[in-house]
PDB file of N, CA and C in Angstrom:
ATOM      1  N   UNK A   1     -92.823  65.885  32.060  1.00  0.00           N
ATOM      2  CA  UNK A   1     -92.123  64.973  31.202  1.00  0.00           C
ATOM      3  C   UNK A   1     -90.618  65.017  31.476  1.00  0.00           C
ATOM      4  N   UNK A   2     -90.144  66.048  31.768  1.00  0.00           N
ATOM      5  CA  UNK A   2     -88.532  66.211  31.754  1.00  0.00           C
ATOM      6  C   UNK A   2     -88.316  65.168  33.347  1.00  0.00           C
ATOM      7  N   UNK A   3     -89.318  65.679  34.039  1.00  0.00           N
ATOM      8  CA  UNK A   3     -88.813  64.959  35.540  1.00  0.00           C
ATOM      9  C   UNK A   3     -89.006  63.587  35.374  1.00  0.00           C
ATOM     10  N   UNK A   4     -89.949  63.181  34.456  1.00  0.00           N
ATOM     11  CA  UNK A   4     -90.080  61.639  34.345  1.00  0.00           C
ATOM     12  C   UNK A   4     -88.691  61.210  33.648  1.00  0.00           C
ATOM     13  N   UNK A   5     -87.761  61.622  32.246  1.00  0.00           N
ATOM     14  CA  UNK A   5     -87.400  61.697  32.205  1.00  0.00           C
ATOM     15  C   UNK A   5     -85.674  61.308  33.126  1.00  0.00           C
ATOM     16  N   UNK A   6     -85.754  62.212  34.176  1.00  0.00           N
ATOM     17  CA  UNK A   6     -84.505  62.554  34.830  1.00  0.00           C
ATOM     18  C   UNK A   6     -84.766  61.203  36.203  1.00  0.00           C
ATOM     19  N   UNK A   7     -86.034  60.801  36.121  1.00  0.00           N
ATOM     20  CA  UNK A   7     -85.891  59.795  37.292  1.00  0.00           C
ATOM     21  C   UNK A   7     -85.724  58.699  36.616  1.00  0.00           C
ATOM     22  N   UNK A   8     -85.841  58.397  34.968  1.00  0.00           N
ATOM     23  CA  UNK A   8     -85.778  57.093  34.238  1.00  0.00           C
ATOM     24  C   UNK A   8     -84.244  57.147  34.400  1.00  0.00           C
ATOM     25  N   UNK A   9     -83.375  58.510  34.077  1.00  0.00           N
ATOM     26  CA  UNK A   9     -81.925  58.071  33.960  1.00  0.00           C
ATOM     27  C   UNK A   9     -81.374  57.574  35.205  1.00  0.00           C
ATOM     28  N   UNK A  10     -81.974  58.562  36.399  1.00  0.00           N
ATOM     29  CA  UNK A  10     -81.126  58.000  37.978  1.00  0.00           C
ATOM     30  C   UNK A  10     -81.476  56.794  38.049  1.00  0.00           C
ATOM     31  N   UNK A  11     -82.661  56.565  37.448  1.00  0.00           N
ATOM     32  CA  UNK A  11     -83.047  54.561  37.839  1.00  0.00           C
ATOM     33  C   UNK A  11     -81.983  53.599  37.364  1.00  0.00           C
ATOM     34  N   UNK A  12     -82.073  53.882  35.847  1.00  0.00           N
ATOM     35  CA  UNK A  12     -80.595  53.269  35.386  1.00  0.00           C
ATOM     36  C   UNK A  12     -79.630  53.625  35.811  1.00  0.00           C
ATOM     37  N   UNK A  13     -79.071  54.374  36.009  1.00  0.00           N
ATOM     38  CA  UNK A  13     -77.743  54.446  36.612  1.00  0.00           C
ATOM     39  C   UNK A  13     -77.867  54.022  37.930  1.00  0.00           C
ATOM     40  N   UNK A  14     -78.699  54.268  39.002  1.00  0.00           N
ATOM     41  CA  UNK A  14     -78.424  53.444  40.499  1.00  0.00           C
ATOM     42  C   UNK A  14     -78.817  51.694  40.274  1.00  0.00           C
ATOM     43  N   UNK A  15     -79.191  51.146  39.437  1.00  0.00           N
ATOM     44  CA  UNK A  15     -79.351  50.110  38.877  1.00  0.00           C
ATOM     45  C   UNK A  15     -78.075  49.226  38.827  1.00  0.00           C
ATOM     46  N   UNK A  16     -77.488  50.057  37.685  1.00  0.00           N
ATOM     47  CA  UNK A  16     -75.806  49.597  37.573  1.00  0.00           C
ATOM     48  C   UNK A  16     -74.966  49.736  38.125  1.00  0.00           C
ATOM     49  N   UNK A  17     -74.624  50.861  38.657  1.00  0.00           N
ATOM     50  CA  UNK A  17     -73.995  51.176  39.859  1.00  0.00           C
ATOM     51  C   UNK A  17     -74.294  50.153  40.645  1.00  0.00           C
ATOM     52  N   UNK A  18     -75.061  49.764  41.861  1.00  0.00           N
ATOM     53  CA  UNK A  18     -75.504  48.450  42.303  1.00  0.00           C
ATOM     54  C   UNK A  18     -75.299  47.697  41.942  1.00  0.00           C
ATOM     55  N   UNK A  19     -75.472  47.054  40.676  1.00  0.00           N
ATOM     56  CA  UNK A  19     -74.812  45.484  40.060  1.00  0.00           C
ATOM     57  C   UNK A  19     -73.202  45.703  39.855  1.00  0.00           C
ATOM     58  N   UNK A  20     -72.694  46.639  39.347  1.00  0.00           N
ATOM     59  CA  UNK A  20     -71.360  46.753  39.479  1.00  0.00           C
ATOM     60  C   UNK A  20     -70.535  46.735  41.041  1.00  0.00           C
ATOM     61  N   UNK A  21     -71.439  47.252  41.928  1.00  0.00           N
ATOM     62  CA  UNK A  21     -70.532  47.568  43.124  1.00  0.00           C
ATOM     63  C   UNK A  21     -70.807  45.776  43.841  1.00  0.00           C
ATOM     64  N   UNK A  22     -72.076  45.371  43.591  1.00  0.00           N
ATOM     65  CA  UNK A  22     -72.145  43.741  43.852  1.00  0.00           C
ATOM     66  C   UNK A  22     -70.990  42.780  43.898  1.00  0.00           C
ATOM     67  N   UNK A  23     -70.608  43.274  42.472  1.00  0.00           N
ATOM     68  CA  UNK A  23     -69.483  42.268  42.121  1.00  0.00           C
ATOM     69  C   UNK A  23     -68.317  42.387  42.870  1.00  0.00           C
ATOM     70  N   UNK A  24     -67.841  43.931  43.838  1.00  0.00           N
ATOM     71  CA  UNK A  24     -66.755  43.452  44.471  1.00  0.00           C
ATOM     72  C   UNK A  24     -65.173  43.176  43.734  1.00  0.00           C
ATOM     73  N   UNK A  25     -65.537  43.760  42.981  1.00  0.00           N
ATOM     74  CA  UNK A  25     -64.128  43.523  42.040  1.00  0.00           C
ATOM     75  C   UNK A  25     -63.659  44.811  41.761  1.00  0.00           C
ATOM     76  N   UNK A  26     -64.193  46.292  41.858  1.00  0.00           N
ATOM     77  CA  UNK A  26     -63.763  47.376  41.222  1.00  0.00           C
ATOM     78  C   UNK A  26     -64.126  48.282  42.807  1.00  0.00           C
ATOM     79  N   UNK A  27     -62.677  49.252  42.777  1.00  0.00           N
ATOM     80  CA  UNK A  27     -63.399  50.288  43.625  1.00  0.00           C
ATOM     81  C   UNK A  27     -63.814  51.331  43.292  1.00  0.00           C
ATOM     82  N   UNK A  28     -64.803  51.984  44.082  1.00  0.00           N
ATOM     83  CA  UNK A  28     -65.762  52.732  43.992  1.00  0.00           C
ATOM     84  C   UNK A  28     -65.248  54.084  42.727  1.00  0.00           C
ATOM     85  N   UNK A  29     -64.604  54.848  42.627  1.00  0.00           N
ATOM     86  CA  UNK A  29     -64.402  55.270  41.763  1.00  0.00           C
ATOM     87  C   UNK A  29     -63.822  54.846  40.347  1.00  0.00           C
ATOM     88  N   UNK A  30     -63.777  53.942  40.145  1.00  0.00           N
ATOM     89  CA  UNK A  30     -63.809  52.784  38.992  1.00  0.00           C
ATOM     90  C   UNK A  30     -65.312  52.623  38.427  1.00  0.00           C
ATOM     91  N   UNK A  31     -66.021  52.281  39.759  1.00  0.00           N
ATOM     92  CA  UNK A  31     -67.612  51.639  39.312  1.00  0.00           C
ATOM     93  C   UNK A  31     -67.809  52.917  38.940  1.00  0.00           C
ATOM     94  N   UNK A  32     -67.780  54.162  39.582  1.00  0.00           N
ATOM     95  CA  UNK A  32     -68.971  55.330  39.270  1.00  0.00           C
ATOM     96  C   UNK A  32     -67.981  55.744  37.528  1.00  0.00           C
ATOM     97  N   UNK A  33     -67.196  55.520  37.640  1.00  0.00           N
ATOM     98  CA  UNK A  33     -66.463  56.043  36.303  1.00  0.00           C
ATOM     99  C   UNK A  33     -67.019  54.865  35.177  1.00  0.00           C
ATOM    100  N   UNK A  34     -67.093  53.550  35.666  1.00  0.00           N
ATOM    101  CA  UNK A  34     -67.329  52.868  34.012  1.00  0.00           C
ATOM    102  C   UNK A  34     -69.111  53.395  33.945  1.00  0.00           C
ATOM    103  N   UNK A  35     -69.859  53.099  35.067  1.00  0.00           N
ATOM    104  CA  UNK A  35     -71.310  53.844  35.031  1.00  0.00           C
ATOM    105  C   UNK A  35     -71.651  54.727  34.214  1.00  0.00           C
ATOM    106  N   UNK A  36     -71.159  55.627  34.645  1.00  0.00           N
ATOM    107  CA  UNK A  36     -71.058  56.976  33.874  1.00  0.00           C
ATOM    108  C   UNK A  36     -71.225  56.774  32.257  1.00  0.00           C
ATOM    109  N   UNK A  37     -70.189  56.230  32.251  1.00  0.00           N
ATOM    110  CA  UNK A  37     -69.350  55.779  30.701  1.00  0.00           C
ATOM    111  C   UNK A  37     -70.528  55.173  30.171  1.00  0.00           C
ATOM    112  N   UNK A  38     -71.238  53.661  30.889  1.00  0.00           N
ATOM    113  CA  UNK A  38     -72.330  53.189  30.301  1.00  0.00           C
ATOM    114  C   UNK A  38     -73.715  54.078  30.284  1.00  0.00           C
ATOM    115  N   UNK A  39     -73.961  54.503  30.904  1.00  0.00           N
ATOM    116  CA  UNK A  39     -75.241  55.412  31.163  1.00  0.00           C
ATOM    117  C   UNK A  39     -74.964  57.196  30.579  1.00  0.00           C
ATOM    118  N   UNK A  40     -74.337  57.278  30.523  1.00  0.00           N
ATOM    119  CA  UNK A  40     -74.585  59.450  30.754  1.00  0.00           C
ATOM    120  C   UNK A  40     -74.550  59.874  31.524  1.00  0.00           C
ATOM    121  N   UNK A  41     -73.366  60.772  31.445  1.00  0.00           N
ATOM    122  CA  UNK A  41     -73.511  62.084  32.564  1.00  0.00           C
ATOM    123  C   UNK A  41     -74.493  62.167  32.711  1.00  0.00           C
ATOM    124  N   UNK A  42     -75.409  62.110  34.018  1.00  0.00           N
ATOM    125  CA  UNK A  42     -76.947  62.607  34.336  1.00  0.00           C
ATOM    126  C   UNK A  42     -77.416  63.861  34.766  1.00  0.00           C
ATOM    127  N   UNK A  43     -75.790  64.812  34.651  1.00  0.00           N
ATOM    128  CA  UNK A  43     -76.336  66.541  34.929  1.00  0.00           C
ATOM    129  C   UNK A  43     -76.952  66.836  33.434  1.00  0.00           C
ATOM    130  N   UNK A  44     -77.199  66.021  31.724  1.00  0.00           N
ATOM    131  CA  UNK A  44     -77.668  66.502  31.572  1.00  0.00           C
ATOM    132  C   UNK A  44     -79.106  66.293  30.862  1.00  0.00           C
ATOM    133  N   UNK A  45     -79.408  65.788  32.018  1.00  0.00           N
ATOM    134  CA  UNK A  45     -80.920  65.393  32.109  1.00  0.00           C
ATOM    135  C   UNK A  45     -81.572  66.582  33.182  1.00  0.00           C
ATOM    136  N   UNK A  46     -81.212  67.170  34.007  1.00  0.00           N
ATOM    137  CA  UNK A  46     -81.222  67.823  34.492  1.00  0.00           C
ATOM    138  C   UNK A  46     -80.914  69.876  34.274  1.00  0.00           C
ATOM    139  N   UNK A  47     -80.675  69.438  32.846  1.00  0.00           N
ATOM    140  CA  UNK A  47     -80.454  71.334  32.276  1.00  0.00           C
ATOM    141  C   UNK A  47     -82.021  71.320  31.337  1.00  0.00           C
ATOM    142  N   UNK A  48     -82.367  72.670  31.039  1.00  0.00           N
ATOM    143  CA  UNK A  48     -83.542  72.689  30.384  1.00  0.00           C
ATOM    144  C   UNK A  48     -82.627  73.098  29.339  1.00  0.00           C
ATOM    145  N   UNK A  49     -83.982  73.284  28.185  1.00  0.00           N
ATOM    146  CA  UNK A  49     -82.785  73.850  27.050  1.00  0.00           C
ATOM    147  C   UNK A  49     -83.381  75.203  26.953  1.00  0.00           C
ATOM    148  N   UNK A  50     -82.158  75.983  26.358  1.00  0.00           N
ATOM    149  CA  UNK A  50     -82.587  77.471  26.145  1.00  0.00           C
ATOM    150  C   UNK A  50     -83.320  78.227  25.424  1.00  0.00           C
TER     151      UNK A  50
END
């Protein structure tokens, strides 16, 4: 479940990332920064909990 999980978030985020970098209007550390912003840090989909 957690890995299903952690591949639903990379989906969305390489999703947007892609439609954002489409547009050609922002550079690359712009896109991965508003991404981020829309989606979640995705390291933490990737921690178990303690």
């Amino acid at each position: 479940m957690v890995v299903g999980a952690g591949i639903d978030d990379a989906t969305h985020f390489l999703i947007r990332y892609k439609n954002k970098a489409a547009e050609g209007k922002l550079p690359i550390e712009s896109i991965l920064s508003e991404t981020m912003k829309e989606t979640g840090d995705l390291s933490y989909s990737l921690r178990f909990p303690s």
